[in-house]
PDB file of N, CA and C in Angstrom:
ATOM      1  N   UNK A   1     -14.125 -10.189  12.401  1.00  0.00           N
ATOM      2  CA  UNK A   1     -13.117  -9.421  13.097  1.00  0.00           C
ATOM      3  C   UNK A   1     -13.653  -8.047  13.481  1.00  0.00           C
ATOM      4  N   UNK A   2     -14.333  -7.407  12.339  1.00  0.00           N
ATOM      5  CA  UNK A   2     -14.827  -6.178  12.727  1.00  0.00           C
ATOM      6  C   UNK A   2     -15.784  -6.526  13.861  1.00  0.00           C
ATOM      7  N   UNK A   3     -16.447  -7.267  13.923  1.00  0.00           N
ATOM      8  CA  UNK A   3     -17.352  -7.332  15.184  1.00  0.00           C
ATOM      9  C   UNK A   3     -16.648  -7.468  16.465  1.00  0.00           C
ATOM     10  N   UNK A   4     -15.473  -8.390  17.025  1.00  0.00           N
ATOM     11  CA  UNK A   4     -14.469  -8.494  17.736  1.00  0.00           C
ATOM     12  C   UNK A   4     -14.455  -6.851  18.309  1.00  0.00           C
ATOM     13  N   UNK A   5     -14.040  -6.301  17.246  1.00  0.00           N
ATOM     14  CA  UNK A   5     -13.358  -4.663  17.319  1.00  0.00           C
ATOM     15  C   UNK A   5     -14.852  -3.795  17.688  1.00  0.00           C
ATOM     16  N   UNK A   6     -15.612  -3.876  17.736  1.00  0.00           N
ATOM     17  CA  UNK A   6     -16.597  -3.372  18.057  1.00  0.00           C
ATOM     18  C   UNK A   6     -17.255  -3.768  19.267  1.00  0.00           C
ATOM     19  N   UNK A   7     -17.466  -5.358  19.645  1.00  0.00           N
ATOM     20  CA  UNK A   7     -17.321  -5.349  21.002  1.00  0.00           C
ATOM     21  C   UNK A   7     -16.433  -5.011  22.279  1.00  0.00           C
ATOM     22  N   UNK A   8     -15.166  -4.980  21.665  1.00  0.00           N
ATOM     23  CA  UNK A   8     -14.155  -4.530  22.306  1.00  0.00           C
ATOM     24  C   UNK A   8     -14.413  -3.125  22.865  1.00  0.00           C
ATOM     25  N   UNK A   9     -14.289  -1.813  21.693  1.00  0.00           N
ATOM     26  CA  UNK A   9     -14.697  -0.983  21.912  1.00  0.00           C
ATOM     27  C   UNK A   9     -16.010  -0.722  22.717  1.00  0.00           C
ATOM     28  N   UNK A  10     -17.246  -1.393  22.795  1.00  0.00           N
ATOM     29  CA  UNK A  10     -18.036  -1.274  23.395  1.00  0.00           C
ATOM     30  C   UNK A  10     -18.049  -1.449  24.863  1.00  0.00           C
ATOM     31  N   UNK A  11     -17.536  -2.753  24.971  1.00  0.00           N
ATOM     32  CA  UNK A  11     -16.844  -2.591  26.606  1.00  0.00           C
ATOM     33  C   UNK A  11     -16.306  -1.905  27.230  1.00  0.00           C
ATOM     34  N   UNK A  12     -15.202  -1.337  26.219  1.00  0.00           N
ATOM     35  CA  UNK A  12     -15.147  -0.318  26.472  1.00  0.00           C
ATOM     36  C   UNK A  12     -15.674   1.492  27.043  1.00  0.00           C
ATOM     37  N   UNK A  13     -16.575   1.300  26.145  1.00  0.00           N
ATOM     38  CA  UNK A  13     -17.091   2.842  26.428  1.00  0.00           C
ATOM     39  C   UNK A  13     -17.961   2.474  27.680  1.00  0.00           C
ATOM     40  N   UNK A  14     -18.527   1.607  27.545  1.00  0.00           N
ATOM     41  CA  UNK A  14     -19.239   0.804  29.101  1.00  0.00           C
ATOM     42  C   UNK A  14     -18.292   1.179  30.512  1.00  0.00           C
ATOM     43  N   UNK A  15     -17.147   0.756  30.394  1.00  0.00           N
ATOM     44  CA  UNK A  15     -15.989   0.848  31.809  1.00  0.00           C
ATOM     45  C   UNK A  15     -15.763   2.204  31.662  1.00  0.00           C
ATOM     46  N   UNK A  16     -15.653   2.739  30.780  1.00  0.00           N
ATOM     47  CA  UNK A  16     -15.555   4.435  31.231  1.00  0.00           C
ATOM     48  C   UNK A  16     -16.445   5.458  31.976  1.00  0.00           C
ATOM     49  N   UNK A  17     -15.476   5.961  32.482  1.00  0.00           N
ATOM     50  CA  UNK A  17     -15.976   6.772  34.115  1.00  0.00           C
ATOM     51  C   UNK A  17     -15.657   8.479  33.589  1.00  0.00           C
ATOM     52  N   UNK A  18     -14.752   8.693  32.618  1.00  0.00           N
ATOM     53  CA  UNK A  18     -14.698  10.040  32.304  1.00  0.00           C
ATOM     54  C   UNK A  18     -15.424  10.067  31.131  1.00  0.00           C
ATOM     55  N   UNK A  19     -15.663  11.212  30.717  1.00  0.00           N
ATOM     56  CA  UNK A  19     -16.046  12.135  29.481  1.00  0.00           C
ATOM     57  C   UNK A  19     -15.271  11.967  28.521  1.00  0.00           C
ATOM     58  N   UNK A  20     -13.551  12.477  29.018  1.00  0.00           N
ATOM     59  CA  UNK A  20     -12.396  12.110  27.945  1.00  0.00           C
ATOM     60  C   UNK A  20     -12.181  10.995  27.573  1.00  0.00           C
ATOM     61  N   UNK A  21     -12.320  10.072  28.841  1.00  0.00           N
ATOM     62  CA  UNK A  21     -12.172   8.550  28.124  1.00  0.00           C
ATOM     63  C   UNK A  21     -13.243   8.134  27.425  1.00  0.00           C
ATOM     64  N   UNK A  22     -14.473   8.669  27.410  1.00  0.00           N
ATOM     65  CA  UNK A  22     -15.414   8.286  26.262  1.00  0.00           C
ATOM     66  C   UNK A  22     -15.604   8.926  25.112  1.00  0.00           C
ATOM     67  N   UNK A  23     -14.823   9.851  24.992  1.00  0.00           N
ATOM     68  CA  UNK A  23     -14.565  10.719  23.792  1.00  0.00           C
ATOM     69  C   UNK A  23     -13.667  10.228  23.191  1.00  0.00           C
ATOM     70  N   UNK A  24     -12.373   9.545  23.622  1.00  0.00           N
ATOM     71  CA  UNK A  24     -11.103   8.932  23.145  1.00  0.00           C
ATOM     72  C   UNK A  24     -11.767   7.843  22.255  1.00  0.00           C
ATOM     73  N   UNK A  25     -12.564   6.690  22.880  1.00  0.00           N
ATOM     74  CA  UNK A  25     -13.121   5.869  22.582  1.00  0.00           C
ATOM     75  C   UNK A  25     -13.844   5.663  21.291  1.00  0.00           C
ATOM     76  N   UNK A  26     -14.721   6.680  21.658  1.00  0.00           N
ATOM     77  CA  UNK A  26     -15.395   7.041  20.346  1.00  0.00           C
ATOM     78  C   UNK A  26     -14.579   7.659  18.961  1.00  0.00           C
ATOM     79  N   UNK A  27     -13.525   8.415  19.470  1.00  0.00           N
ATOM     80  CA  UNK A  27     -12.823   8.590  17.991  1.00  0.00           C
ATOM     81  C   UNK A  27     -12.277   7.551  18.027  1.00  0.00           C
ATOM     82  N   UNK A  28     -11.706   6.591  18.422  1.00  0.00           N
ATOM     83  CA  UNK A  28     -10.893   5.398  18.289  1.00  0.00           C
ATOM     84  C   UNK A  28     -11.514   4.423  17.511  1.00  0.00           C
ATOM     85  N   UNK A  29     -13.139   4.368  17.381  1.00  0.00           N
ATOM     86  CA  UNK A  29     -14.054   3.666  17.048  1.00  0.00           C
ATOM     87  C   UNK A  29     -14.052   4.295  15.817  1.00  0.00           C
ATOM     88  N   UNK A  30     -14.175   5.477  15.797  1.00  0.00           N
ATOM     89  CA  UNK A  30     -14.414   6.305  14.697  1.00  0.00           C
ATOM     90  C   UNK A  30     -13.227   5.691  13.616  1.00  0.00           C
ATOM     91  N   UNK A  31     -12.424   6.135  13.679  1.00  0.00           N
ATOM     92  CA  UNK A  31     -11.302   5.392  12.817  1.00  0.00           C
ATOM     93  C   UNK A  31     -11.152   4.429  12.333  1.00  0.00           C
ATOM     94  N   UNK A  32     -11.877   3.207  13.859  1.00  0.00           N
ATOM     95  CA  UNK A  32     -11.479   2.093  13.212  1.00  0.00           C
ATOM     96  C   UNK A  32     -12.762   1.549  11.490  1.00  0.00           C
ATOM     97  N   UNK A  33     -13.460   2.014  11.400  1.00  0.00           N
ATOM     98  CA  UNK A  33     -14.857   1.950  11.078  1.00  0.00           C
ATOM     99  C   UNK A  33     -14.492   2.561   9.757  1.00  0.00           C
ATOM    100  N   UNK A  34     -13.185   1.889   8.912  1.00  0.00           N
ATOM    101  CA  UNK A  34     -13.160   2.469   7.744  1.00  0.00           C
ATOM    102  C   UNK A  34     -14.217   1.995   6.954  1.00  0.00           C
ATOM    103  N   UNK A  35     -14.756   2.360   5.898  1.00  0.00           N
ATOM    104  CA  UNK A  35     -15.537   1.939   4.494  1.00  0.00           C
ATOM    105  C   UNK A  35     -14.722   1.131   3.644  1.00  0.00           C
ATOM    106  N   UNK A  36     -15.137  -0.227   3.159  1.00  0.00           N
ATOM    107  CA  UNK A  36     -14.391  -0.972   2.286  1.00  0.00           C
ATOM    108  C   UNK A  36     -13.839  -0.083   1.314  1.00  0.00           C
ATOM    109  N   UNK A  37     -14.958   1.067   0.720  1.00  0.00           N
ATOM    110  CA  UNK A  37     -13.691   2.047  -0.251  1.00  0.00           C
ATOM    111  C   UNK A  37     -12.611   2.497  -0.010  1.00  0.00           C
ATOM    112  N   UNK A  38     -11.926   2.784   1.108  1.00  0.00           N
ATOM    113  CA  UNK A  38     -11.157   3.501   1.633  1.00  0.00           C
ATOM    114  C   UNK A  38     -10.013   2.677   1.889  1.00  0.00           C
ATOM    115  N   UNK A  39      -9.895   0.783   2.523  1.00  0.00           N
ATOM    116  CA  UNK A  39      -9.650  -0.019   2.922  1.00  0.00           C
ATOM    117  C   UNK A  39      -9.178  -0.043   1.614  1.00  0.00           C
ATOM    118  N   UNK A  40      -9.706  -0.112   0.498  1.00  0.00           N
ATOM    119  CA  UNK A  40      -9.397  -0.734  -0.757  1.00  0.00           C
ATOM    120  C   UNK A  40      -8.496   0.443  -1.216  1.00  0.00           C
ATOM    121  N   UNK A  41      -8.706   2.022  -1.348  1.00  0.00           N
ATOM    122  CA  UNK A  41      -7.650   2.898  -1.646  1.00  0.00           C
ATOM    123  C   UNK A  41      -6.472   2.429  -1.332  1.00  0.00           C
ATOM    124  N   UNK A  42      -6.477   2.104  -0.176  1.00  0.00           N
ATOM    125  CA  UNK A  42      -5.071   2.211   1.206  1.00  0.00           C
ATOM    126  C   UNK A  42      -4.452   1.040   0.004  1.00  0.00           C
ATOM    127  N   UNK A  43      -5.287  -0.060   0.260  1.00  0.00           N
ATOM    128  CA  UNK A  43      -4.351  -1.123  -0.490  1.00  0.00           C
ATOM    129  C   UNK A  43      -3.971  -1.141  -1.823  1.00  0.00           C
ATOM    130  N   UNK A  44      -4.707  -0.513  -2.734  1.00  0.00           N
ATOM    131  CA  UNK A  44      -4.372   0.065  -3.895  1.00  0.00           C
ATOM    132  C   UNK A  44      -3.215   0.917  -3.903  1.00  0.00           C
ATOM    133  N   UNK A  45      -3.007   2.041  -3.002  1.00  0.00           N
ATOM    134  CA  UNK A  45      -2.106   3.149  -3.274  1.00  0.00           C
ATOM    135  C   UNK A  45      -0.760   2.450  -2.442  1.00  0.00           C
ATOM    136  N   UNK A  46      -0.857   1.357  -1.616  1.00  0.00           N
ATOM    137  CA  UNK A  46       0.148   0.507  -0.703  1.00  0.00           C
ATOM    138  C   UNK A  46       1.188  -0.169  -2.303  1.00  0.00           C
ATOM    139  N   UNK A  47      -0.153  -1.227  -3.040  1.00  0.00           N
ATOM    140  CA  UNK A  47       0.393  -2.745  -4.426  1.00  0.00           C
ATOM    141  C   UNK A  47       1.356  -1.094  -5.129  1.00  0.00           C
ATOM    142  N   UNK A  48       0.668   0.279  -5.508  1.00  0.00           N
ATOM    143  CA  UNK A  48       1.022   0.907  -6.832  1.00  0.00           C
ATOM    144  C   UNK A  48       2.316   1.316  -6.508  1.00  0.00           C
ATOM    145  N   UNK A  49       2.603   1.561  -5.040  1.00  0.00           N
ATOM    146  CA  UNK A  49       3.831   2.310  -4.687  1.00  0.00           C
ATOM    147  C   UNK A  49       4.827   1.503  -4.482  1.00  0.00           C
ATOM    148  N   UNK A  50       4.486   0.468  -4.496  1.00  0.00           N
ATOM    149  CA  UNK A  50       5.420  -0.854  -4.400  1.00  0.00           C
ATOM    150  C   UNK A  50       6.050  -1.570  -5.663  1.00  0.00           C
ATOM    151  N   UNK A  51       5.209  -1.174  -6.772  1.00  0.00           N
ATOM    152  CA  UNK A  51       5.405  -1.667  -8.036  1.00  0.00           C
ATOM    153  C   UNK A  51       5.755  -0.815  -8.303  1.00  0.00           C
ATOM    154  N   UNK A  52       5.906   0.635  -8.205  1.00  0.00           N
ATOM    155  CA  UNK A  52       6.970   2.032  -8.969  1.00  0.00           C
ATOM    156  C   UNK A  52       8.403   1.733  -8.082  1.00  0.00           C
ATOM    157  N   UNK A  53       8.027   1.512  -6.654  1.00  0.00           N
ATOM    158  CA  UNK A  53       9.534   0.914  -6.159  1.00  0.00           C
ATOM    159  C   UNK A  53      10.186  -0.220  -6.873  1.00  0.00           C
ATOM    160  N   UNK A  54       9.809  -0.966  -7.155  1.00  0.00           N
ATOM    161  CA  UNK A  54      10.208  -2.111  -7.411  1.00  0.00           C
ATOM    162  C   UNK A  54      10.771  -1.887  -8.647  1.00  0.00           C
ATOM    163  N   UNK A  55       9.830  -1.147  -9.677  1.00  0.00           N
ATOM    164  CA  UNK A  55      10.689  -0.802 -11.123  1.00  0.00           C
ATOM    165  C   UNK A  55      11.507  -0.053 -11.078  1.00  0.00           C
ATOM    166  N   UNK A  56      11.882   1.287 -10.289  1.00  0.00           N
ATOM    167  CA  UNK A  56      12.630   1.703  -9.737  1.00  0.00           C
ATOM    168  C   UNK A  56      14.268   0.626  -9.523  1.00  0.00           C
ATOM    169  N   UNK A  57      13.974  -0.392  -8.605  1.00  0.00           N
ATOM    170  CA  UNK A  57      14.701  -0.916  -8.502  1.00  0.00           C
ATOM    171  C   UNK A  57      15.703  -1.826  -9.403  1.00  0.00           C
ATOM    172  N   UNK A  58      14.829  -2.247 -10.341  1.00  0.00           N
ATOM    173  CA  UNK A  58      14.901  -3.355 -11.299  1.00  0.00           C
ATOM    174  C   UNK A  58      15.909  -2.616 -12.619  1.00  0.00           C
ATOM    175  N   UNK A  59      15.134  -1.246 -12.982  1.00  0.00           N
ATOM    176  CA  UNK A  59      15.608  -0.453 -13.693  1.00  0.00           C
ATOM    177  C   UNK A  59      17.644  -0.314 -14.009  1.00  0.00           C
ATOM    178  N   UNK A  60      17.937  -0.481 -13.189  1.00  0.00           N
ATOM    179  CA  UNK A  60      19.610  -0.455 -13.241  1.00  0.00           C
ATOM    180  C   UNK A  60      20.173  -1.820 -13.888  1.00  0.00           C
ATOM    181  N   UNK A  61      19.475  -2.942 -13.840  1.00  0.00           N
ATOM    182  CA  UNK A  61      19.757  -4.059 -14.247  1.00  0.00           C
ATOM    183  C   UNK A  61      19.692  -4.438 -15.839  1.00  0.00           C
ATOM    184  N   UNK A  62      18.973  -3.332 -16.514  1.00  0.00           N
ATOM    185  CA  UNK A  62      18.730  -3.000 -17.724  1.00  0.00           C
ATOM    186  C   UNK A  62      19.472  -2.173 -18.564  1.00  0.00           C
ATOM    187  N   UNK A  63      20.145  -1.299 -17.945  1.00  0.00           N
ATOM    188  CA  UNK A  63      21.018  -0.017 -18.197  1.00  0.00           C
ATOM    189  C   UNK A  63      21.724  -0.819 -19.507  1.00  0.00           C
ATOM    190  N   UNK A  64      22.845  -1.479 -19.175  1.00  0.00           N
ATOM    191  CA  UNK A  64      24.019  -2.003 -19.622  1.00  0.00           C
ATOM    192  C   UNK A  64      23.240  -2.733 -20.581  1.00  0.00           C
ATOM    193  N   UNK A  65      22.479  -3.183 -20.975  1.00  0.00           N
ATOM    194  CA  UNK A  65      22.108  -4.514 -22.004  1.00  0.00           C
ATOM    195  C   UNK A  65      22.030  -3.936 -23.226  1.00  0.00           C
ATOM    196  N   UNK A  66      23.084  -4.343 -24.233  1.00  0.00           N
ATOM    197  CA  UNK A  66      22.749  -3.794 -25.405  1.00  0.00           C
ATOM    198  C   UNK A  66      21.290  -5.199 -26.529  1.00  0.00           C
ATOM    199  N   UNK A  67      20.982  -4.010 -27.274  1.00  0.00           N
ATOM    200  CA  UNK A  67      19.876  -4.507 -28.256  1.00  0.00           C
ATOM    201  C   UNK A  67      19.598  -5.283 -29.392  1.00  0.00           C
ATOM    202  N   UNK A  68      19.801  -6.710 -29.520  1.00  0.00           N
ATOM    203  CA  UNK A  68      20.216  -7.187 -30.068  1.00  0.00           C
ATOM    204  C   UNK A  68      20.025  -6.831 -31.921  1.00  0.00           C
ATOM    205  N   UNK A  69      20.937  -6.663 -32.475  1.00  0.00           N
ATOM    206  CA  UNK A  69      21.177  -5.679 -34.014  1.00  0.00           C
ATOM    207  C   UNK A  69      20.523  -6.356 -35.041  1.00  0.00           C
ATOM    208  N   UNK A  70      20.102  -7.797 -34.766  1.00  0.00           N
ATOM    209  CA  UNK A  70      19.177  -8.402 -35.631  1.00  0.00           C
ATOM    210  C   UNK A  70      17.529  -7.540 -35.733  1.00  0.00           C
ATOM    211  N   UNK A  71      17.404  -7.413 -33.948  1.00  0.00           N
ATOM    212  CA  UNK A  71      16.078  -6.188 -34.242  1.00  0.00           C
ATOM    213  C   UNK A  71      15.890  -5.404 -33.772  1.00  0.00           C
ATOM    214  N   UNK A  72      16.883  -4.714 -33.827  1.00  0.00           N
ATOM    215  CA  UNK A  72      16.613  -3.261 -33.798  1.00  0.00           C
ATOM    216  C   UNK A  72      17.416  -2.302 -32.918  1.00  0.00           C
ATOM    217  N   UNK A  73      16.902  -1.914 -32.097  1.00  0.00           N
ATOM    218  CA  UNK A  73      17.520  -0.987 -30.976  1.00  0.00           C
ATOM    219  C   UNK A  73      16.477   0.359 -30.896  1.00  0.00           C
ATOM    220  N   UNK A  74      16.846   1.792 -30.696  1.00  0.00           N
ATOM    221  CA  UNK A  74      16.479   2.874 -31.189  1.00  0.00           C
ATOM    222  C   UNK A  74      15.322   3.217 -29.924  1.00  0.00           C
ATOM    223  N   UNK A  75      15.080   3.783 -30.449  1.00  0.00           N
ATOM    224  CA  UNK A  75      14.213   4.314 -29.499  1.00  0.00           C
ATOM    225  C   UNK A  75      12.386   3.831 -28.865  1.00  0.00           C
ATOM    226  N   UNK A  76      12.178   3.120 -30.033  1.00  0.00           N
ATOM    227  CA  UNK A  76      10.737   2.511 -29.827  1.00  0.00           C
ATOM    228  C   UNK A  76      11.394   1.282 -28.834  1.00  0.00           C
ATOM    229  N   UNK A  77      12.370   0.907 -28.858  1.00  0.00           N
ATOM    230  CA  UNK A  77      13.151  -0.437 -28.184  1.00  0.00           C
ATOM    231  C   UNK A  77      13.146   0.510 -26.521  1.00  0.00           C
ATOM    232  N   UNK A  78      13.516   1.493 -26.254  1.00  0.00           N
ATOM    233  CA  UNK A  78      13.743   1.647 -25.332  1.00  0.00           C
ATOM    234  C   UNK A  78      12.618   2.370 -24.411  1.00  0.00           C
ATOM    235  N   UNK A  79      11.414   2.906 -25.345  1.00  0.00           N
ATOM    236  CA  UNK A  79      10.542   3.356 -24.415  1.00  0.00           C
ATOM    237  C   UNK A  79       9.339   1.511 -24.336  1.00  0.00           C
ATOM    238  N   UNK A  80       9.819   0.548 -25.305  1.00  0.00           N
ATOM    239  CA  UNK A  80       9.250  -0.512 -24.788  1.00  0.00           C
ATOM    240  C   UNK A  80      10.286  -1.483 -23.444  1.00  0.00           C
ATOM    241  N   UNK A  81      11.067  -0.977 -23.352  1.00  0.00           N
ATOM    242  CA  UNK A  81      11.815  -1.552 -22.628  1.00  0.00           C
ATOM    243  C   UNK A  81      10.924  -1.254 -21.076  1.00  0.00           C
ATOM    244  N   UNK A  82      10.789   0.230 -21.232  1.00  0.00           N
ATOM    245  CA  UNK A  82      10.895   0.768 -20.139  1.00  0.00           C
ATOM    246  C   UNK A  82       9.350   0.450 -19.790  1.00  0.00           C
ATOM    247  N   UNK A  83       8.408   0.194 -20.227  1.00  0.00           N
ATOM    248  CA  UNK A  83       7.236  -0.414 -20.397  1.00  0.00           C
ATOM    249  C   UNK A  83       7.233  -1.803 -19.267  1.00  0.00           C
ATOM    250  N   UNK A  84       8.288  -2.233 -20.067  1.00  0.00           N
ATOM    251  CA  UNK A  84       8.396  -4.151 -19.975  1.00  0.00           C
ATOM    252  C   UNK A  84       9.016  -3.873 -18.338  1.00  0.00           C
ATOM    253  N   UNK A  85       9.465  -2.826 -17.924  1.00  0.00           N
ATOM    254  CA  UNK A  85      10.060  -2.895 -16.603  1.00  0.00           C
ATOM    255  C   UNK A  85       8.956  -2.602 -15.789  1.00  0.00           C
ATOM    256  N   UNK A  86       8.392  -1.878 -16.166  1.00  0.00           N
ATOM    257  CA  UNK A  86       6.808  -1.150 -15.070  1.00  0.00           C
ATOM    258  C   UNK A  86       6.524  -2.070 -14.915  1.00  0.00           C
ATOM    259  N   UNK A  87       6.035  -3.166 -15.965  1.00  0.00           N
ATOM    260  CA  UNK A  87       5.457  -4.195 -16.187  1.00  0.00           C
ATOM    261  C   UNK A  87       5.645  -5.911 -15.415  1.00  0.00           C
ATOM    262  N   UNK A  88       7.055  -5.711 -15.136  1.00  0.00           N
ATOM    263  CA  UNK A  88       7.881  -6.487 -14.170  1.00  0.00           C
ATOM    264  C   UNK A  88       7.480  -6.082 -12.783  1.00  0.00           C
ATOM    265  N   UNK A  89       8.122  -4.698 -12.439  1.00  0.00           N
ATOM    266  CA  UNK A  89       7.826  -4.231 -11.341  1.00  0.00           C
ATOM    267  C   UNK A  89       6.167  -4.557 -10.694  1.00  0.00           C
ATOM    268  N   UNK A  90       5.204  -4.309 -11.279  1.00  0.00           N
ATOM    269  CA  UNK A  90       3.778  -4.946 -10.938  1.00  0.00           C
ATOM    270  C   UNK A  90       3.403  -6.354 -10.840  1.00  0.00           C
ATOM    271  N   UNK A  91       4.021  -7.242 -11.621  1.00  0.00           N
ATOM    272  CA  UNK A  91       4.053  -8.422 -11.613  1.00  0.00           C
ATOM    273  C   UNK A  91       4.635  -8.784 -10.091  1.00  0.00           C
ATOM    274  N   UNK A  92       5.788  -8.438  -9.865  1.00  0.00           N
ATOM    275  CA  UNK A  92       6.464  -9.146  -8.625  1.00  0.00           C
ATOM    276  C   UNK A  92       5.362  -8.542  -7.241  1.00  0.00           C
ATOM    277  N   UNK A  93       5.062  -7.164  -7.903  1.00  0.00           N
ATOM    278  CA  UNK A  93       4.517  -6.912  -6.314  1.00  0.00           C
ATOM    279  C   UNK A  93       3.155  -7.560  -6.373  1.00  0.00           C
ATOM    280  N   UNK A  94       2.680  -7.606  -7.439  1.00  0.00           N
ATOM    281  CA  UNK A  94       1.069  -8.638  -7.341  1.00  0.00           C
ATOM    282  C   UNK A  94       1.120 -10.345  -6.908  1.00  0.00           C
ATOM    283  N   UNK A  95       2.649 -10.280  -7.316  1.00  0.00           N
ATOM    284  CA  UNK A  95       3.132 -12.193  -6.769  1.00  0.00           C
ATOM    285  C   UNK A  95       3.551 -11.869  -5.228  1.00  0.00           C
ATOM    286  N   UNK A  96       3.177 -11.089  -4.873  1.00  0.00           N
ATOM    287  CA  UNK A  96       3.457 -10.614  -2.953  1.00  0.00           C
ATOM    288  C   UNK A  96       4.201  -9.396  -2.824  1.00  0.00           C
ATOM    289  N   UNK A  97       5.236  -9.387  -3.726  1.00  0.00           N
ATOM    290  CA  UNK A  97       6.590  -8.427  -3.632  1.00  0.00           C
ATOM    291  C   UNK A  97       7.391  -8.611  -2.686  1.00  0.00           C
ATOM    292  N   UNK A  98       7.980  -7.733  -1.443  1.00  0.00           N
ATOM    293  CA  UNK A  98       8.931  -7.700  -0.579  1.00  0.00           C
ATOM    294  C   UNK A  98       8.309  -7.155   0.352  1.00  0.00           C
ATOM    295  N   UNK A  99       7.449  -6.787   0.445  1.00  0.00           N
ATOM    296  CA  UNK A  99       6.811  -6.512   1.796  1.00  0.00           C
ATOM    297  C   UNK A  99       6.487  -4.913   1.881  1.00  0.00           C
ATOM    298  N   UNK A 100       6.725  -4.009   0.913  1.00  0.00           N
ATOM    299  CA  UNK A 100       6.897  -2.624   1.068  1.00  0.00           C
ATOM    300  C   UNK A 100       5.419  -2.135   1.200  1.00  0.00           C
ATOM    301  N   UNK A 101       4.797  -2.322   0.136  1.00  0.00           N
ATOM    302  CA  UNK A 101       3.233  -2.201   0.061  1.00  0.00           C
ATOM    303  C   UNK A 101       2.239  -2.314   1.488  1.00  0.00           C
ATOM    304  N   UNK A 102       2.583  -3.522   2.121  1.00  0.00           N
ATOM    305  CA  UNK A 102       2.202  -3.864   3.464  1.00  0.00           C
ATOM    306  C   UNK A 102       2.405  -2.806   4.770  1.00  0.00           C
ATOM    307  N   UNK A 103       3.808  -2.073   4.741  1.00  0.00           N
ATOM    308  CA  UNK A 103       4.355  -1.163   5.473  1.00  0.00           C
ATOM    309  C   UNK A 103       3.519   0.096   4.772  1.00  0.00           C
ATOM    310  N   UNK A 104       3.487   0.750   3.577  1.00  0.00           N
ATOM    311  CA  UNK A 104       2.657   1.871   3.738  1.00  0.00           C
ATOM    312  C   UNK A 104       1.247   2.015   3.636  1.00  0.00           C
ATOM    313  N   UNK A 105       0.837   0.575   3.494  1.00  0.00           N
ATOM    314  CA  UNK A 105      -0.829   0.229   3.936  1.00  0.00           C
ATOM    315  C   UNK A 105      -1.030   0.598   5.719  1.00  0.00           C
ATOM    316  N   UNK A 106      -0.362  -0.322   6.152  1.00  0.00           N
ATOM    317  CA  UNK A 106      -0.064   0.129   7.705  1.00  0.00           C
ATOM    318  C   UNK A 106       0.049   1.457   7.997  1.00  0.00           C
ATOM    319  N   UNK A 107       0.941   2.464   7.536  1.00  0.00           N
ATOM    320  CA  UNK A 107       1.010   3.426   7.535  1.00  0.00           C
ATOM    321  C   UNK A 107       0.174   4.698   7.585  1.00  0.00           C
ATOM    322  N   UNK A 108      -0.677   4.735   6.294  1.00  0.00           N
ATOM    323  CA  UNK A 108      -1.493   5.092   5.742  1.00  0.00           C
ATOM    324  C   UNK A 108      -2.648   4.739   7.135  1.00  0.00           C
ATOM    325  N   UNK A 109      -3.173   3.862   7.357  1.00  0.00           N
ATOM    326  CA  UNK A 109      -4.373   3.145   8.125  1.00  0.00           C
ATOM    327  C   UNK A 109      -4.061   4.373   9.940  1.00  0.00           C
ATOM    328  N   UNK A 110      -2.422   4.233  10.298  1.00  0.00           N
ATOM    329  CA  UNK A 110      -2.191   4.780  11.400  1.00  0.00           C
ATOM    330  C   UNK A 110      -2.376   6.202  10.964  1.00  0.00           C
ATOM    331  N   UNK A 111      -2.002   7.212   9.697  1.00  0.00           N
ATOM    332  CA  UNK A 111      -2.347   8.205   9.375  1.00  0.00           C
ATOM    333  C   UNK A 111      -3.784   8.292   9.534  1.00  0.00           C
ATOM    334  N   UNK A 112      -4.638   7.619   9.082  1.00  0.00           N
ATOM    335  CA  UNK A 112      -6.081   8.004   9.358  1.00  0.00           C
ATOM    336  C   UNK A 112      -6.419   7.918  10.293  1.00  0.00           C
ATOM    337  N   UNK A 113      -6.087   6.982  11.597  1.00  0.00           N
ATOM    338  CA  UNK A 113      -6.609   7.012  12.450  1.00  0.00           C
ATOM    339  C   UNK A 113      -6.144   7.994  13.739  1.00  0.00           C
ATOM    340  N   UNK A 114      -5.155   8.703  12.837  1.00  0.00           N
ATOM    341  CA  UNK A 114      -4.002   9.653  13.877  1.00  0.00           C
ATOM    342  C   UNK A 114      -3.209   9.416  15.088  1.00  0.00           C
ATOM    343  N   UNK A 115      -3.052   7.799  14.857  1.00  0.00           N
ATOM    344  CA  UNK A 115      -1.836   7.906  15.525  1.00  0.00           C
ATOM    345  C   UNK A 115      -0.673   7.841  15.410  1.00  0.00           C
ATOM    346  N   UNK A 116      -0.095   8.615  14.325  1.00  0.00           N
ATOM    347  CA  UNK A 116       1.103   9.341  13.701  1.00  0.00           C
ATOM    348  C   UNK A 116       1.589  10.677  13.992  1.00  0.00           C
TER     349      UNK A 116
END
């Protein structure tokens, strides 16, 4: 694909008759020409923000549940609770999630390349 995108662009800068349009080009190229590190941030910081949403979300569904008195309750119960929800929340978004992750990967990608 990257090659696709690079011949493209190349034809590009080929049919150009201005300066500006070969300057456009070239940052356009420029952008597209991320480093797998960077590719991999985007999607990293896309799955993490999706799984704090998601526990976020999940979180209210927990509120109301009392602890069952055979073991326990108290407070080690509730900062493991809150554990077991992060823990949910990452799970669903690593099983795909809802799509949120995808939207600020996209995002992110149009931020770098500035067209935002």
């Amino acid at each position: 694909m990257s090659d696709a995108i690079g011949n493209y662009f190349s034809g590009l800068v080929q049919n150009a008759t201005s300066s500006q349009a070969s300057g456009l080009v070239n940052k356009a190229t420029d952008a597209v020409k991320m480093t797998g590190g960077d590719r991999e941030k985007i999607r990293k910081a896309g799955d993490d923000f999706e799984s704090v949403f998601l526990s976020q979300m999940i979180k209210p569904m927990f509120e109301g549940l009392q602890a069952d008195p055979l073991f326990g309750g108290g407070s080690a119960e509730e900062t493991w609770r809150g554990m077991m929800i992060d823990q949910y929340g990452k799970l669903i978004s690593k099983a795909g999630g809802v799509g949120v992750s995808k939207y600020v990967q996209d995002t992110l990608i149009k931020i770098q390349e500035g067209s935002v």
